[in-house]
N, C-alpha and C. Protein backbone atom coordinates (compact mmCIF):
# COMPACT_ATOMS: atom_id res chain seq x y z
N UNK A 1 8.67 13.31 11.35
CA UNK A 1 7.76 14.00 10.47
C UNK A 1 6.42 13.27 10.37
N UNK A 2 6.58 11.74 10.09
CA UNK A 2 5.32 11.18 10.45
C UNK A 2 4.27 11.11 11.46
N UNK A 3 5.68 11.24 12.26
CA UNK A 3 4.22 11.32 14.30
C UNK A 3 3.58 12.91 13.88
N UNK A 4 4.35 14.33 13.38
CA UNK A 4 3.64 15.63 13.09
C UNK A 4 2.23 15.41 11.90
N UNK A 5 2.52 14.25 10.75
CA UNK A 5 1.46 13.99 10.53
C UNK A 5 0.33 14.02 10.76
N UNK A 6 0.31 12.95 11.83
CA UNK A 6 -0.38 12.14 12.59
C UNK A 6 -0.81 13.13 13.45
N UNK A 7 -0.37 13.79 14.34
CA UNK A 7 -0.33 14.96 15.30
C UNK A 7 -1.30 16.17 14.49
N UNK A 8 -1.24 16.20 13.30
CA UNK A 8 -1.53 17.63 12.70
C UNK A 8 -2.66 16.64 12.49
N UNK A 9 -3.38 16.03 11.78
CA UNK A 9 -4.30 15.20 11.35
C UNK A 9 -5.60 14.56 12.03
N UNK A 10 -4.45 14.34 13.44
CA UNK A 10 -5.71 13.57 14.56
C UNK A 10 -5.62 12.35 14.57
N UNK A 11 -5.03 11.73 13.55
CA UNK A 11 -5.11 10.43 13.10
C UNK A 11 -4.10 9.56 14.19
N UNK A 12 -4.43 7.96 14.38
CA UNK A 12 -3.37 7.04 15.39
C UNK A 12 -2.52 6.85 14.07
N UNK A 13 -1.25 6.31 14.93
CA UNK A 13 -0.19 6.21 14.00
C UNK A 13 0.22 4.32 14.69
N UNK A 14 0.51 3.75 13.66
CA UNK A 14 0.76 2.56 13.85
C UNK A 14 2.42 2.31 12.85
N UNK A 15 3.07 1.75 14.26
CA UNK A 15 4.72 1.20 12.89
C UNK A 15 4.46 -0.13 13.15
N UNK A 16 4.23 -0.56 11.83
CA UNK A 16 4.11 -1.80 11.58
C UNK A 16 5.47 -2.59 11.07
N UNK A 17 6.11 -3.67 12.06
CA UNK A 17 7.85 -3.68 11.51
C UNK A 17 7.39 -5.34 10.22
N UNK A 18 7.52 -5.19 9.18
CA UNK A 18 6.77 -6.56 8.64
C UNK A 18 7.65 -7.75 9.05
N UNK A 19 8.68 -7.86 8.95
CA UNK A 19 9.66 -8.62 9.59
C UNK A 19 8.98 -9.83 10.69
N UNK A 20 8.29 -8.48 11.53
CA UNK A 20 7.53 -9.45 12.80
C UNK A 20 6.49 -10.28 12.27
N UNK A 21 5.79 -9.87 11.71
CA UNK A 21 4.52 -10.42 11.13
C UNK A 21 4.65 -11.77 10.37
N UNK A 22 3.68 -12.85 11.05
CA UNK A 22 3.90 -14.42 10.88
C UNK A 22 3.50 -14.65 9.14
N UNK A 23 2.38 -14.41 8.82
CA UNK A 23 2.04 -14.35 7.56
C UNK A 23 1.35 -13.53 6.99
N UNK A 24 0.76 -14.03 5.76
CA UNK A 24 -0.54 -13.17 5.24
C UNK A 24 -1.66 -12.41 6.22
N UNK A 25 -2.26 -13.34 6.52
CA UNK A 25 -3.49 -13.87 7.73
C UNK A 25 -3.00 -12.96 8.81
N UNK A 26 -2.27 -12.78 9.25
CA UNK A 26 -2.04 -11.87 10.60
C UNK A 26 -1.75 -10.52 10.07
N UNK A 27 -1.44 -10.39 9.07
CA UNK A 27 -0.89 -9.05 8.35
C UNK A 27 -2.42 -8.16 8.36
N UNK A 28 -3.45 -9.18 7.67
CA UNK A 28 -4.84 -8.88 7.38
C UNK A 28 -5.34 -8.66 8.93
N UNK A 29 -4.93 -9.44 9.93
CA UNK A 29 -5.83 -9.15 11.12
C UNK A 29 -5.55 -7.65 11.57
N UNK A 30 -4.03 -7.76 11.92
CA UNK A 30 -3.72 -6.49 12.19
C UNK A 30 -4.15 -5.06 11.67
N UNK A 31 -4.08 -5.23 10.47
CA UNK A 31 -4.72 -3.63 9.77
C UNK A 31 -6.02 -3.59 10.21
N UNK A 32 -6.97 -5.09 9.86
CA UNK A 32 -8.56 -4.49 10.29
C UNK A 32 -8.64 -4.09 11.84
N UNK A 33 -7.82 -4.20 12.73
CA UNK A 33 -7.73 -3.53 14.13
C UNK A 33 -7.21 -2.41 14.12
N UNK A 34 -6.68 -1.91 13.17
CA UNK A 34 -6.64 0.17 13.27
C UNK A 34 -7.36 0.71 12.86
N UNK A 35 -7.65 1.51 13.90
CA UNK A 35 -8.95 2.49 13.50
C UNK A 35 -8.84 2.89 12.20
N UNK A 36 -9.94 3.61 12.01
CA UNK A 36 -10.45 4.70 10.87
C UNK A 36 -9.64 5.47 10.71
N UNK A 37 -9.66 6.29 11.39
CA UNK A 37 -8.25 7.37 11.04
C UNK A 37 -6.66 7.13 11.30
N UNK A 38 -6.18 6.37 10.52
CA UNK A 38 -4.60 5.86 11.18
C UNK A 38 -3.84 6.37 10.45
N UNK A 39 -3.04 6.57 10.46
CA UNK A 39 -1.57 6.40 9.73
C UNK A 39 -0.51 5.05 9.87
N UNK A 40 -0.58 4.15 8.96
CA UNK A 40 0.30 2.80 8.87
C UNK A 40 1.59 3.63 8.69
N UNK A 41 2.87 3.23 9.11
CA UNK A 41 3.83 3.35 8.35
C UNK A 41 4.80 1.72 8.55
N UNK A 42 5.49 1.89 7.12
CA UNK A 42 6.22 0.75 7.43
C UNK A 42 7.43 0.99 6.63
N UNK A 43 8.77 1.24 7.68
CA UNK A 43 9.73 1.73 7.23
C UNK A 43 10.82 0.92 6.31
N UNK A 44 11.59 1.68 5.78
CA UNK A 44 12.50 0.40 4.98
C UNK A 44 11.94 -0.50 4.56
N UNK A 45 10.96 -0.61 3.97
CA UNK A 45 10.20 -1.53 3.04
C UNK A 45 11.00 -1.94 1.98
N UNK A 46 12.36 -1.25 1.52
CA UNK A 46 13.11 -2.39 0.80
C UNK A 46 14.17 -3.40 1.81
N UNK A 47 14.04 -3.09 3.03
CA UNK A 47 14.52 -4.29 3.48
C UNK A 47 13.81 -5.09 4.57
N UNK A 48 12.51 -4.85 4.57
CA UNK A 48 11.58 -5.70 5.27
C UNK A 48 11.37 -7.28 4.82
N UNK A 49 11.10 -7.25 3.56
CA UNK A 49 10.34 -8.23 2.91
C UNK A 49 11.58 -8.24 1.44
N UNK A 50 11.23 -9.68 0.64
CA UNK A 50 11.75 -9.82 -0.93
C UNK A 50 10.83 -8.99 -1.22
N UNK A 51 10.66 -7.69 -1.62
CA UNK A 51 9.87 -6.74 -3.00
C UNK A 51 10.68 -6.29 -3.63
N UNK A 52 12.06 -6.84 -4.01
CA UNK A 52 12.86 -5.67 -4.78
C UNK A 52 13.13 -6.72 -6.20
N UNK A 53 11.59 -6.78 -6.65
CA UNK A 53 11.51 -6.81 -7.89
C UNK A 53 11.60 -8.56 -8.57
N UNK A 54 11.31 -9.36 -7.43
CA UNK A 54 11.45 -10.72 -7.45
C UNK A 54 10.06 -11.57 -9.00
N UNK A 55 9.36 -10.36 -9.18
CA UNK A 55 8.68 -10.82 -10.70
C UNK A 55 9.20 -10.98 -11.40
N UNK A 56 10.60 -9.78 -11.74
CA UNK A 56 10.96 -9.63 -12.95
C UNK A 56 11.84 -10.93 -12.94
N UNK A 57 12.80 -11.36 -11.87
CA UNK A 57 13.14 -12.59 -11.79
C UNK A 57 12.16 -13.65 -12.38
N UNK A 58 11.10 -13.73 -11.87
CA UNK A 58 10.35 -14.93 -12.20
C UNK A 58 10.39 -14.94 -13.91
N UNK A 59 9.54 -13.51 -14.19
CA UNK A 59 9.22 -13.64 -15.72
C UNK A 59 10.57 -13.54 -16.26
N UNK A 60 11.54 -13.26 -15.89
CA UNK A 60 12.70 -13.37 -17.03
C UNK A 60 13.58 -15.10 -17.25
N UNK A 61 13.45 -15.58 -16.15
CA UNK A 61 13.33 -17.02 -15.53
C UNK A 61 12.49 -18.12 -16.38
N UNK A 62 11.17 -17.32 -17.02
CA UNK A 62 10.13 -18.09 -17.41
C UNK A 62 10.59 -18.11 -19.19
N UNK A 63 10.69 -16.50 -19.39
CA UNK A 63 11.59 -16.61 -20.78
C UNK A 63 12.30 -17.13 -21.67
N UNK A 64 13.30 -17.04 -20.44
CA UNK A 64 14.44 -18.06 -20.30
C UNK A 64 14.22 -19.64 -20.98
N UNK A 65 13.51 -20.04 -19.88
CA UNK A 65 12.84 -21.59 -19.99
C UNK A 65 11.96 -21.68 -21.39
N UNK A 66 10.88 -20.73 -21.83
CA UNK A 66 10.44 -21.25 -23.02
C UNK A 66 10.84 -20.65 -24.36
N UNK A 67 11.67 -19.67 -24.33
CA UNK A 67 12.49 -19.69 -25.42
C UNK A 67 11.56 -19.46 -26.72
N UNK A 68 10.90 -18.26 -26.15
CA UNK A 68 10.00 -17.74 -27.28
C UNK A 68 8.65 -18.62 -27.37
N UNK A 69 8.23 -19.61 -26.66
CA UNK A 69 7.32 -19.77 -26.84
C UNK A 69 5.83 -19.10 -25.75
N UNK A 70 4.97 -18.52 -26.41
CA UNK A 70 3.85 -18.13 -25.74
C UNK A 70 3.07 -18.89 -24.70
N UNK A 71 3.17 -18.82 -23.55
CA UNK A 71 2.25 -19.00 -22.27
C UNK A 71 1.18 -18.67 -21.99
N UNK A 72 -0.03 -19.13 -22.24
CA UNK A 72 -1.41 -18.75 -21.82
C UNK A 72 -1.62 -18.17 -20.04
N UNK A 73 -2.18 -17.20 -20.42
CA UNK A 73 -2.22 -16.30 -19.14
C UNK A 73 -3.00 -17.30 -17.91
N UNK A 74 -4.00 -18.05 -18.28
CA UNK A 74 -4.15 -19.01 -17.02
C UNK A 74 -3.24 -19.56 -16.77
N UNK A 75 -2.82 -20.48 -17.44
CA UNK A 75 -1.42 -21.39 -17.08
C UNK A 75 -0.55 -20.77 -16.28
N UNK A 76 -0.37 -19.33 -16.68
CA UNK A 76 0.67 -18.47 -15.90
C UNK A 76 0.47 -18.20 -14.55
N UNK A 77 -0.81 -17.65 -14.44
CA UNK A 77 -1.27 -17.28 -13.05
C UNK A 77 -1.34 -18.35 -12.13
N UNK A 78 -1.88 -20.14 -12.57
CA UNK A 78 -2.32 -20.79 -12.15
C UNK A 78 -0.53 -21.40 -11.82
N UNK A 79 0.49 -21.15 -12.11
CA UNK A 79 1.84 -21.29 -11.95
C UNK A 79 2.39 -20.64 -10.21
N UNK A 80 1.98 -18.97 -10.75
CA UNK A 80 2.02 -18.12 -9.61
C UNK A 80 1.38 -18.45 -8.34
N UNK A 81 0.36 -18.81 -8.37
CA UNK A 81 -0.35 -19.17 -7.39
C UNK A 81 -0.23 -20.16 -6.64
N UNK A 82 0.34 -21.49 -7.32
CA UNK A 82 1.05 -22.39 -7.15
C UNK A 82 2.54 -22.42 -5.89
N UNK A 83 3.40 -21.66 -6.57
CA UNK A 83 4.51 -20.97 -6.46
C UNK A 83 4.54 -19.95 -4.83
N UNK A 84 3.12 -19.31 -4.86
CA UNK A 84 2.91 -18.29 -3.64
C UNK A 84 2.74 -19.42 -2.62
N UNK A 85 1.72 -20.20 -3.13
CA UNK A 85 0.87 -21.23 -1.62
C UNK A 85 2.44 -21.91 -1.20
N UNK A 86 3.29 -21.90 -1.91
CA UNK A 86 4.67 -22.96 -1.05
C UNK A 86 5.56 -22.14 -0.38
N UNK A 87 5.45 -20.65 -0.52
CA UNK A 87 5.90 -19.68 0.70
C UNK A 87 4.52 -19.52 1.91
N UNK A 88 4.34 -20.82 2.69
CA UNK A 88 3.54 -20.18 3.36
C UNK A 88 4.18 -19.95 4.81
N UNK A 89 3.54 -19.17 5.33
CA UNK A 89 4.02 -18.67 6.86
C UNK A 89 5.17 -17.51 6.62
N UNK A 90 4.79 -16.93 5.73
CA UNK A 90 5.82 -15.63 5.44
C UNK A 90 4.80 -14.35 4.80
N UNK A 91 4.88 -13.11 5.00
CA UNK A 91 4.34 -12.29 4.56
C UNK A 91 5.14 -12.09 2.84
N UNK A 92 4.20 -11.99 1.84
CA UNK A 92 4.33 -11.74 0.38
C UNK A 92 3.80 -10.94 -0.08
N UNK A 93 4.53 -10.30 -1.10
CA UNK A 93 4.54 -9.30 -1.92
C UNK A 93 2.67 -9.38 -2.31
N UNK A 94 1.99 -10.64 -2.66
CA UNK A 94 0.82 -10.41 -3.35
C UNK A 94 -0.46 -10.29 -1.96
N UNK A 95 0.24 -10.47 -0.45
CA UNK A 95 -0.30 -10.10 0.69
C UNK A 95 0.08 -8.78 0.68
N UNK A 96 0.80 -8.34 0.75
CA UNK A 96 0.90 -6.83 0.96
C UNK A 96 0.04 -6.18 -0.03
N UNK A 97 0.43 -6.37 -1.34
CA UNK A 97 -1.03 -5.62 -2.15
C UNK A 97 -1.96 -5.72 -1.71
N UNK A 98 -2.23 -6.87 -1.43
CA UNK A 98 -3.74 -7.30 -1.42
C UNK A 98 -4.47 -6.39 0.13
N UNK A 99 -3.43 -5.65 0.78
CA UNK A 99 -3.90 -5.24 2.12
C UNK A 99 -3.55 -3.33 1.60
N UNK A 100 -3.14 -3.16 0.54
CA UNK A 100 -2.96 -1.90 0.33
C UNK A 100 -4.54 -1.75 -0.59
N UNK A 101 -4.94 -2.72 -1.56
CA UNK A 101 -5.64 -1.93 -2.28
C UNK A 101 -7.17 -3.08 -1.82
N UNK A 102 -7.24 -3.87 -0.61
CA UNK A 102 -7.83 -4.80 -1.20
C UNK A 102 -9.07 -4.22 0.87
N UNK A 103 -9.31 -5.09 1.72
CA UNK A 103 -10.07 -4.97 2.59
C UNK A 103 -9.62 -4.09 3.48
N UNK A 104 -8.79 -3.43 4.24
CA UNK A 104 -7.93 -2.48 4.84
C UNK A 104 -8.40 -0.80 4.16
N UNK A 105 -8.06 -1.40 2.55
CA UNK A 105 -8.50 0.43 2.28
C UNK A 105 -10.19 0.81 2.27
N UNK A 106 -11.06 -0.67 1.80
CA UNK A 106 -12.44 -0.03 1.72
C UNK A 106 -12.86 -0.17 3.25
N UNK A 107 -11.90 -0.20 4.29
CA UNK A 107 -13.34 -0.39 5.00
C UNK A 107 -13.74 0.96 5.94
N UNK A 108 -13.83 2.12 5.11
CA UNK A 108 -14.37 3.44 4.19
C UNK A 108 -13.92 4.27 5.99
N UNK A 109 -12.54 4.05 6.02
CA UNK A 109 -12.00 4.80 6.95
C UNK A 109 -11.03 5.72 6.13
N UNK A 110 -10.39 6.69 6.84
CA UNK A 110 -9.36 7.44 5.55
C UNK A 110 -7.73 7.59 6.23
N UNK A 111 -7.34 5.97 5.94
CA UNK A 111 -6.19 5.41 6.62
C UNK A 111 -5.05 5.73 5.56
N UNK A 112 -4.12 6.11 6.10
CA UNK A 112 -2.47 6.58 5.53
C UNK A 112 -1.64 6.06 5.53
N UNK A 113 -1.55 4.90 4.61
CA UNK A 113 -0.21 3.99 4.00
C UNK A 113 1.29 4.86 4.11
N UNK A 114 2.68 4.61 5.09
CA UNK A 114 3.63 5.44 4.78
C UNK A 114 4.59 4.60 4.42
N UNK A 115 5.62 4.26 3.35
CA UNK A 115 6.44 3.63 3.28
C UNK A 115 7.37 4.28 3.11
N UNK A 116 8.53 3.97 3.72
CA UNK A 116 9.81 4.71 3.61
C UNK A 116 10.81 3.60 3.04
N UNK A 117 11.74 4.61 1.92
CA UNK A 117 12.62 3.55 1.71
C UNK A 117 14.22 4.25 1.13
N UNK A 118 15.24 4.07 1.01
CA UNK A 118 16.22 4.63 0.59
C UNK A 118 16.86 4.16 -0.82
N UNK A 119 15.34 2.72 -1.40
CA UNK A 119 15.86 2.71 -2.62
C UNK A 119 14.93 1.86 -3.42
N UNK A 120 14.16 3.00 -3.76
CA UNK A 120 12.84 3.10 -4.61
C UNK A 120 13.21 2.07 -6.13
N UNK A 121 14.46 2.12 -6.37
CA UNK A 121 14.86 1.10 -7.66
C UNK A 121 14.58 -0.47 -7.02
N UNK A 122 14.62 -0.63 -6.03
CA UNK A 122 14.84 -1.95 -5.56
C UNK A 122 13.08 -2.67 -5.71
N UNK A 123 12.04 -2.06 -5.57
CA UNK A 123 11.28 -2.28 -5.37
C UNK A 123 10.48 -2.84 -6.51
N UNK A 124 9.47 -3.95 -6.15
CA UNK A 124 8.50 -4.09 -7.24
C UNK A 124 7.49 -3.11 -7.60
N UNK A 125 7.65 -2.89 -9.57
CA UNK A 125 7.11 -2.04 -9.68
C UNK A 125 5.10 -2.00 -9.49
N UNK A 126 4.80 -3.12 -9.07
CA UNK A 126 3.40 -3.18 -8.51
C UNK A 126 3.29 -2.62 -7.71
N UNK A 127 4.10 -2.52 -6.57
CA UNK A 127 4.13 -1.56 -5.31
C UNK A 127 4.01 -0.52 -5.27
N UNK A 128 4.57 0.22 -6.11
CA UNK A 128 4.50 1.51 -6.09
C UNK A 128 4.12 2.58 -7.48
N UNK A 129 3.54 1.71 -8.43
CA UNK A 129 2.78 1.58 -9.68
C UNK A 129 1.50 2.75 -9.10
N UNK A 130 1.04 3.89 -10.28
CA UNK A 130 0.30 5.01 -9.90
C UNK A 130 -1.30 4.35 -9.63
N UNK A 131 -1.84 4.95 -8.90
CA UNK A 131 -3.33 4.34 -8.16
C UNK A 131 -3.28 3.88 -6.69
N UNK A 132 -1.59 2.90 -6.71
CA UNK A 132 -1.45 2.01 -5.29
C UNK A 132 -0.61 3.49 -4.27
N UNK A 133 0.30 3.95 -5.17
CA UNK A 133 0.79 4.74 -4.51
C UNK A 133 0.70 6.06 -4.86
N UNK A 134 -0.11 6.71 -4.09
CA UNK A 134 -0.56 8.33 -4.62
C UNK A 134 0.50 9.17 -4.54
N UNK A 135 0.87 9.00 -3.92
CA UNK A 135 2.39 10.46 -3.83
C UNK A 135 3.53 9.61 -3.26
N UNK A 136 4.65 10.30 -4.39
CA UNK A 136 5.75 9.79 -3.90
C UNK A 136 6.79 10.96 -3.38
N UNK A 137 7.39 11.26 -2.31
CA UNK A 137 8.14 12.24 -1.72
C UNK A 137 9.43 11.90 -1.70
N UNK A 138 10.36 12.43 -2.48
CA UNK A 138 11.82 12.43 -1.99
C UNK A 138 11.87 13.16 -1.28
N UNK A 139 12.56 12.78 0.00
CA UNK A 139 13.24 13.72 1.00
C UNK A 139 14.84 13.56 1.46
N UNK A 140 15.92 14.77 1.39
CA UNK A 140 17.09 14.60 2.13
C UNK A 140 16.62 14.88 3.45
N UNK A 141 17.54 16.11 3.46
CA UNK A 141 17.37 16.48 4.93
C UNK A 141 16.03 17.50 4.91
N UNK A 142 15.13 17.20 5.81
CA UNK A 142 14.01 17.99 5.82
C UNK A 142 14.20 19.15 6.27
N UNK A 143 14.18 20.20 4.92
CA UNK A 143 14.42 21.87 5.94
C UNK A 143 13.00 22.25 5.80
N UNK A 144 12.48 23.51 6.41
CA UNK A 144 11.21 24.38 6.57
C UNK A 144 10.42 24.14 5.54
N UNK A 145 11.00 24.32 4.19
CA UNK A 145 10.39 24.59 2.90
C UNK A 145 9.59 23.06 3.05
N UNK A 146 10.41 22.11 2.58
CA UNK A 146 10.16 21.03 2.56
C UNK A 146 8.53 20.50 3.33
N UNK A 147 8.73 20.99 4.88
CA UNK A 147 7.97 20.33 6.00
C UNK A 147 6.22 21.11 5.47
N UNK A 148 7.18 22.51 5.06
CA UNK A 148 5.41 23.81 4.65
C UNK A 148 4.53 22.81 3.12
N UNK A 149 5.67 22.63 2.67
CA UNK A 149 4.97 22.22 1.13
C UNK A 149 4.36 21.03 1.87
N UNK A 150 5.05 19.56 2.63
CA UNK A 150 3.93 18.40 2.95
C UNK A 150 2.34 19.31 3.61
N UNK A 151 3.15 20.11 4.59
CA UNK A 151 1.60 20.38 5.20
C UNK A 151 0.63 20.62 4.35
N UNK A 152 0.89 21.72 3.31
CA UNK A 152 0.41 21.75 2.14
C UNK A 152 -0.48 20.82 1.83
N UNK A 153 0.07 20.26 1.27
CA UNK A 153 -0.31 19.03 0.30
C UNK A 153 -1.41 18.03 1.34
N UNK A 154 -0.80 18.01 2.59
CA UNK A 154 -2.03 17.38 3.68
C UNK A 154 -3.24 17.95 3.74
N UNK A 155 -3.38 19.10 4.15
CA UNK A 155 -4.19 20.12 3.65
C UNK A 155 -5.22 19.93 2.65
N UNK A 156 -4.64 19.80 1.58
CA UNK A 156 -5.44 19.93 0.05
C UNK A 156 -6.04 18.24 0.20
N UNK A 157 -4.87 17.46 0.42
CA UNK A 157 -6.19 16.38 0.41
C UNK A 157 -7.12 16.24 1.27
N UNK A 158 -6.83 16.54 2.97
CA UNK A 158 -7.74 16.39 3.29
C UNK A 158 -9.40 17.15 3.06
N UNK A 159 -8.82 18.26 2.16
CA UNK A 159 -10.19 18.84 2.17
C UNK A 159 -10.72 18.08 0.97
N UNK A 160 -9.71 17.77 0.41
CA UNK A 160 -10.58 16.60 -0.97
C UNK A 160 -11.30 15.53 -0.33
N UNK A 161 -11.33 15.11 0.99
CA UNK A 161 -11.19 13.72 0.84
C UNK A 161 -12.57 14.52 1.78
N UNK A 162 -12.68 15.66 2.07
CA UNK A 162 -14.15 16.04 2.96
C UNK A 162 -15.37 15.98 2.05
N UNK A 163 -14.58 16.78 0.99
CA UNK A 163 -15.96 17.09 0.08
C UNK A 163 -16.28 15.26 -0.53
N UNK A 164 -15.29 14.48 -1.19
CA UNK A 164 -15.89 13.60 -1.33
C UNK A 164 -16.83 12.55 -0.57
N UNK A 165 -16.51 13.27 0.81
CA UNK A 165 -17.37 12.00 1.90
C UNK A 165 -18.60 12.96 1.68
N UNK A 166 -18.71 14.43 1.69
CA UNK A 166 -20.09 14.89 1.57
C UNK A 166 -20.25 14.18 0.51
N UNK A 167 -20.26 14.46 -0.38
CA UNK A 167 -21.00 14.51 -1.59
C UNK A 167 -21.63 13.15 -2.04
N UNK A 168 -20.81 11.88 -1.48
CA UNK A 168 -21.08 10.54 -1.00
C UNK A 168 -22.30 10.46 0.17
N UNK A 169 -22.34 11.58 0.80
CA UNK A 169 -23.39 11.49 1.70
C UNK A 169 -24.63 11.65 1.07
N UNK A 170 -24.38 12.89 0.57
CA UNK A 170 -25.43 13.49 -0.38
C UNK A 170 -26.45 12.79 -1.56
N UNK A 171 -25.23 11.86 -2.48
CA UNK A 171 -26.23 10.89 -2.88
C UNK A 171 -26.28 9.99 -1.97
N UNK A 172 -26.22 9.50 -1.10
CA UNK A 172 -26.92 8.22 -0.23
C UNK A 172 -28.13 9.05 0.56
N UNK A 173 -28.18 9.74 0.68
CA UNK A 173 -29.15 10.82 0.96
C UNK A 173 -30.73 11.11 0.08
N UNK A 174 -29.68 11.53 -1.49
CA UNK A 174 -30.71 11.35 -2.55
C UNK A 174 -31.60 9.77 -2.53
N UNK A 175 -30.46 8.73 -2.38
CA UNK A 175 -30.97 7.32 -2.80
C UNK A 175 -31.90 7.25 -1.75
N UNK A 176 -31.73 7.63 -0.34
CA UNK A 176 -32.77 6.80 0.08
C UNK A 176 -34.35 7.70 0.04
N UNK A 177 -34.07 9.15 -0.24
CA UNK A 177 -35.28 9.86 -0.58
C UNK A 177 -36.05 9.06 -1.31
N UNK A 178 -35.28 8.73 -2.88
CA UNK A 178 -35.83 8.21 -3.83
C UNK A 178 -36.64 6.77 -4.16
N UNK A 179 -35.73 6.25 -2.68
CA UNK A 179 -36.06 4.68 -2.42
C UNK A 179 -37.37 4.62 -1.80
């Protein structure tokens, strides 16, 4: 269904297996080498990588340990960060965000994140938290109905995603009249 995507769209399709991928740093190289119009997919994303929810471990872990007492949010982060730099040479949960919402999406191509998974509970809820992940699709077995409604829905955004590049044109258009 993804290659018909891709096929209906125009767009390259890239399977990215994360498994393979050495770290952060190569995760980042790789995406900025797919074109503009791609489709990423990366399947079984609950068993690629630890994302099935390894925060709530931490913060319930941290709880645990101070026993009601309040943690200043630097201290906390400056913990995390800590904590990330000693997984190095592994792809992480705050690399993968950082390539969903961070240099990959602006670099103002109109590229298609696909993650597939068979168990959406497993996952951290940053991952798939509304903004990062625009549509979420359950699918069994894909009959007709199913395949008409995605086209659908491909459809409608892409014509959203036309008018907003006009209209983006349009004022850069205005600006430089005005400039």
């Amino acid at each position: 269904m993804i290659a018909a995507m891709a096929n209906f769209l125009g767009y390259d399709l890239y399977d990215l297996e994360l498994t393979t991928v050495k770290d952060n740093g190569d995760l980042r190289k790789l995406l900025i080498e797919t074109t503009g119009k791609s489709i990423v997919v990366i399947e079984d994303i609950d068993c690629s990588l630890d994302l099935t929810g390894q925060r709530k471990k931490k913060e319930k872990d941290e709880n645990d340990a101070e026993t009601g007492k309040e943690k200043d949010p630097i201290s906390k982060k400056k913990k995390e960060a800590e904590e990330e730099s000693k997984r190095t040479g592994e792809v992480t949960l705050s690399g993968l965000l950082n390539f969903i919402d961070g240099i990959w999406s602006a670099c103002g191509g109109e590229g298609i994140i696909v993650f597939t998974t068979n168990y959406v509970d497993r996952l951290d809820p940053a991952l798939i938290r509304r903004g990062r992940m625009d549509k979420s699709i359950e699918m069994s077995y894909c009959r007709f109905e199913a395949f008409k409604c995605l086209i659908e829905a491909l459809e409608a955004s892409k014509e959203e995603a036309r008018k907003e590049s006009e209209e983006a044109m349009l004022k850069a258009e205005k600006a430089d009249r005005e400039w």
